[in-house]
N, C-alpha and C. Protein backbone atom coordinates (compact mmCIF):
# COMPACT_ATOMS: atom_id res chain seq x y z
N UNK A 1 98.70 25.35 77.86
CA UNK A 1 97.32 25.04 78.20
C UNK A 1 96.96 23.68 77.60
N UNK A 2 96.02 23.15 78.08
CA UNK A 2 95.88 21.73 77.71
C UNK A 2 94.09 21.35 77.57
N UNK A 3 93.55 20.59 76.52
CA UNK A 3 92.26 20.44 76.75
C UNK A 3 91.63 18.66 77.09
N UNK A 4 90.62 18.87 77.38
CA UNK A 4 89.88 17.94 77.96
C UNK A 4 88.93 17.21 77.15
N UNK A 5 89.56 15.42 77.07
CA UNK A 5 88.93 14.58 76.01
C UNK A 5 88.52 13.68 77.41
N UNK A 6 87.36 12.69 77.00
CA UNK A 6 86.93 11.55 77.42
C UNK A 6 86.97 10.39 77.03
N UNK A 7 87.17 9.29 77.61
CA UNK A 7 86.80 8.31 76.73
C UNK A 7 86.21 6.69 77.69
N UNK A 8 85.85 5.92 76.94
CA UNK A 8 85.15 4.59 77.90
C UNK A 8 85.63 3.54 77.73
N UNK A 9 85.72 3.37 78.94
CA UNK A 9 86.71 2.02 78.84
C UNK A 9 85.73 0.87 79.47
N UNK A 10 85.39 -0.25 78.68
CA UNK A 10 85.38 -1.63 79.88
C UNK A 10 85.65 -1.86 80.59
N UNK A 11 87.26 -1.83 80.93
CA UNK A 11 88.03 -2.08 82.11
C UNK A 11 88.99 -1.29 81.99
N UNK A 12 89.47 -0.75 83.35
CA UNK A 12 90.58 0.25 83.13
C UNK A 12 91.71 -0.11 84.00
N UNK A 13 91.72 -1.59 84.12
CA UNK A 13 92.66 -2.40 84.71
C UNK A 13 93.36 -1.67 85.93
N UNK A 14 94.77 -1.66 85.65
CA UNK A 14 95.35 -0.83 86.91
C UNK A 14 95.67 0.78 86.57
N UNK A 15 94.71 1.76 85.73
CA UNK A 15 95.00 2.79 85.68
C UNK A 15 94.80 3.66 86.59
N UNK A 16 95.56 4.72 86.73
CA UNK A 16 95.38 5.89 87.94
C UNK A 16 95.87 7.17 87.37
N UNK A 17 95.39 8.01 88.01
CA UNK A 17 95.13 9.41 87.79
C UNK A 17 96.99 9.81 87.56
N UNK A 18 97.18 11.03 86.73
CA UNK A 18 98.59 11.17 86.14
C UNK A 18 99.21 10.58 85.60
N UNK A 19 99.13 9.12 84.89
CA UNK A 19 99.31 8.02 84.09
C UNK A 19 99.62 9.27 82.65
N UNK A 20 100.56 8.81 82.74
CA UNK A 20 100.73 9.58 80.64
C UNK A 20 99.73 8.98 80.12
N UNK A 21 100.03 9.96 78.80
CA UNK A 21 98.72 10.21 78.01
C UNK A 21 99.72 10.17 76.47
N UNK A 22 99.95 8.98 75.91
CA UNK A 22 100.59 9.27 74.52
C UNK A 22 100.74 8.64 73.24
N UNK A 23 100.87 9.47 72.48
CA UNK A 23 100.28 9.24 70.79
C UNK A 23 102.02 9.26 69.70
N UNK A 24 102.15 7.78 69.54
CA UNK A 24 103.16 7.19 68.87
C UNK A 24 104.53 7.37 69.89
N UNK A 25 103.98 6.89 71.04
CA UNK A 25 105.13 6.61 72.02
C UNK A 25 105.77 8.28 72.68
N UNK A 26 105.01 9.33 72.23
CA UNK A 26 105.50 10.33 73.23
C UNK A 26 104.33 10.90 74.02
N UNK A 27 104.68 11.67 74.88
CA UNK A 27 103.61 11.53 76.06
C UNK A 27 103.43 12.95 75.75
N UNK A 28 101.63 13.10 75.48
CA UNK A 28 100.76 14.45 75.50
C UNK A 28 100.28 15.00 75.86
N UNK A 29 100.17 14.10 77.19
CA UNK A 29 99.33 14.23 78.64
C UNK A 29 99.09 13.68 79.22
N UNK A 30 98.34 13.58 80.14
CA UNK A 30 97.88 12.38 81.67
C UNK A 30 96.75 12.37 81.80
N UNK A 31 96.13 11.68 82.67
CA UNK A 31 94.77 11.10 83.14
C UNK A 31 94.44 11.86 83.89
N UNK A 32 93.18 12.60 84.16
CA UNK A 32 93.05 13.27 85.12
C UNK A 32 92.16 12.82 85.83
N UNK A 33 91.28 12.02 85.30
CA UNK A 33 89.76 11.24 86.48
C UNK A 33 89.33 10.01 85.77
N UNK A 34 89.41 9.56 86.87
CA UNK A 34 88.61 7.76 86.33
C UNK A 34 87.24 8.03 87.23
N UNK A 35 86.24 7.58 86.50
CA UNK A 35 85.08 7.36 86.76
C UNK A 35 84.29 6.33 86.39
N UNK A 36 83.13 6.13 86.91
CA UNK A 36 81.87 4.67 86.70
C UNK A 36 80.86 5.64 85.86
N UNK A 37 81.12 5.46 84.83
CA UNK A 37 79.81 5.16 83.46
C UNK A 37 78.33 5.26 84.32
N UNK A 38 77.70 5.88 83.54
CA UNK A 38 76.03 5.93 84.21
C UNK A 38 75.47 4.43 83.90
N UNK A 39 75.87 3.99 82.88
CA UNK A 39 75.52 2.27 82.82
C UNK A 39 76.02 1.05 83.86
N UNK A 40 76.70 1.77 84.96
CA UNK A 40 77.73 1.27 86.14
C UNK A 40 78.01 -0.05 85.75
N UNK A 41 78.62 -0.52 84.33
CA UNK A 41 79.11 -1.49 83.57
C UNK A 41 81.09 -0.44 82.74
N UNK A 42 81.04 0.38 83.03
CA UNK A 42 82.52 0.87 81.98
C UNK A 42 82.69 1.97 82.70
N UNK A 43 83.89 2.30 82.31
CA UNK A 43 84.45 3.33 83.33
C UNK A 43 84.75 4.67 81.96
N UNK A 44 84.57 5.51 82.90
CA UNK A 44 84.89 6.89 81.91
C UNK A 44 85.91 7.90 82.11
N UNK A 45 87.25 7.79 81.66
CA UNK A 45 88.77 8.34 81.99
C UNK A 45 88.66 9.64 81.46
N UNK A 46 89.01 10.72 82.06
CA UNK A 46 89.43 12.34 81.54
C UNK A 46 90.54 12.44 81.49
N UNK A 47 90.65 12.45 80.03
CA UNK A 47 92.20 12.81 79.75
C UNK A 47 92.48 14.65 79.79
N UNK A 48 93.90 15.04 80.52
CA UNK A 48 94.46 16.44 79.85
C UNK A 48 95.04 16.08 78.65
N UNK A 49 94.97 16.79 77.37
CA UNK A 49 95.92 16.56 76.44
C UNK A 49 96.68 18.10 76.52
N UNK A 50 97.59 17.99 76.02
CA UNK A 50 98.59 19.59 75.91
C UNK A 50 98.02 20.14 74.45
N UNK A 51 97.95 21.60 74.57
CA UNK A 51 97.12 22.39 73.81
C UNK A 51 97.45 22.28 72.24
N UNK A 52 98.77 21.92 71.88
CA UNK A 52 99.48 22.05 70.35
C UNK A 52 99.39 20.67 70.17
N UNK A 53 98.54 19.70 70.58
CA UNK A 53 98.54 18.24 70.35
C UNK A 53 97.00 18.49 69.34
N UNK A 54 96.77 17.77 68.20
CA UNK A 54 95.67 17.51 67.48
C UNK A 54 95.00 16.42 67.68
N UNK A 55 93.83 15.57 67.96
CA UNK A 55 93.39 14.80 67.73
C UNK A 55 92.68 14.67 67.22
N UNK A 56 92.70 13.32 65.89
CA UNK A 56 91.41 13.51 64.91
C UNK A 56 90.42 12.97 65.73
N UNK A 57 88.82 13.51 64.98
CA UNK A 57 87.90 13.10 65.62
C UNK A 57 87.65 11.63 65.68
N UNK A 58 88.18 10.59 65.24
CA UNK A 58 87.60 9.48 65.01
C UNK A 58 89.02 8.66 65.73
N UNK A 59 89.49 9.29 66.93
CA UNK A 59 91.02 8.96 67.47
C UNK A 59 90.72 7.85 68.19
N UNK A 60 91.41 6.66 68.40
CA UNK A 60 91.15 5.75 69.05
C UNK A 60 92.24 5.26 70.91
N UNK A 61 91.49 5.22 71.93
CA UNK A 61 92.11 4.53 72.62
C UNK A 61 92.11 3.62 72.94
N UNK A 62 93.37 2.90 73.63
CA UNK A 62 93.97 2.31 74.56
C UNK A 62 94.80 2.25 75.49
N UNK A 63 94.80 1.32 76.09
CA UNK A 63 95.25 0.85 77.74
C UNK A 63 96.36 0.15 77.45
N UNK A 64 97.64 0.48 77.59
CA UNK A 64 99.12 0.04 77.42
C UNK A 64 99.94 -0.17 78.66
N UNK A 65 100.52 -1.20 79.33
CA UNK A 65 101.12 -1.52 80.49
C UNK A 65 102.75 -0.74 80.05
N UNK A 66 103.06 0.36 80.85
CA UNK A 66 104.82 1.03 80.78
C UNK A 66 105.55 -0.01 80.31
N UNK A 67 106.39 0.56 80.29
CA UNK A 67 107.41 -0.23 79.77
C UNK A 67 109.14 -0.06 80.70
């Protein structure tokens, strides 16, 4: 089972939905929705994370081009 974080992005360049999702280079999950911010200035991404993954509250993202 997997739970559901948000987060806001400025720009969410070329991201798309099922894009991994990962914390020190292994993947915890994927993207599940890109959306437009009620300020229709930043976009607001729903991440799945997988259920035995922790994130502290003060977790930070970013936007990383594959490799």
């Amino acid at each position: 089972s997997s739970y559901r974080v948000q987060v806001r992005f400025a720009d969410v360049l070329d991201l798309v939905p099922q894009a991994g999702v990962k914390v020190n280079d292994v993947t915890v999950g994927k993207v599940e929705r890109i959306g437009l911010a009620a300020d229709n200035a930043s976009a607001v991404v729903t991440l799945a994370v997988n259920g035995d993954v922790r994130l502290p509250g003060n977790a930070d993202a970013r936007l990383r081009q594959s490799r």
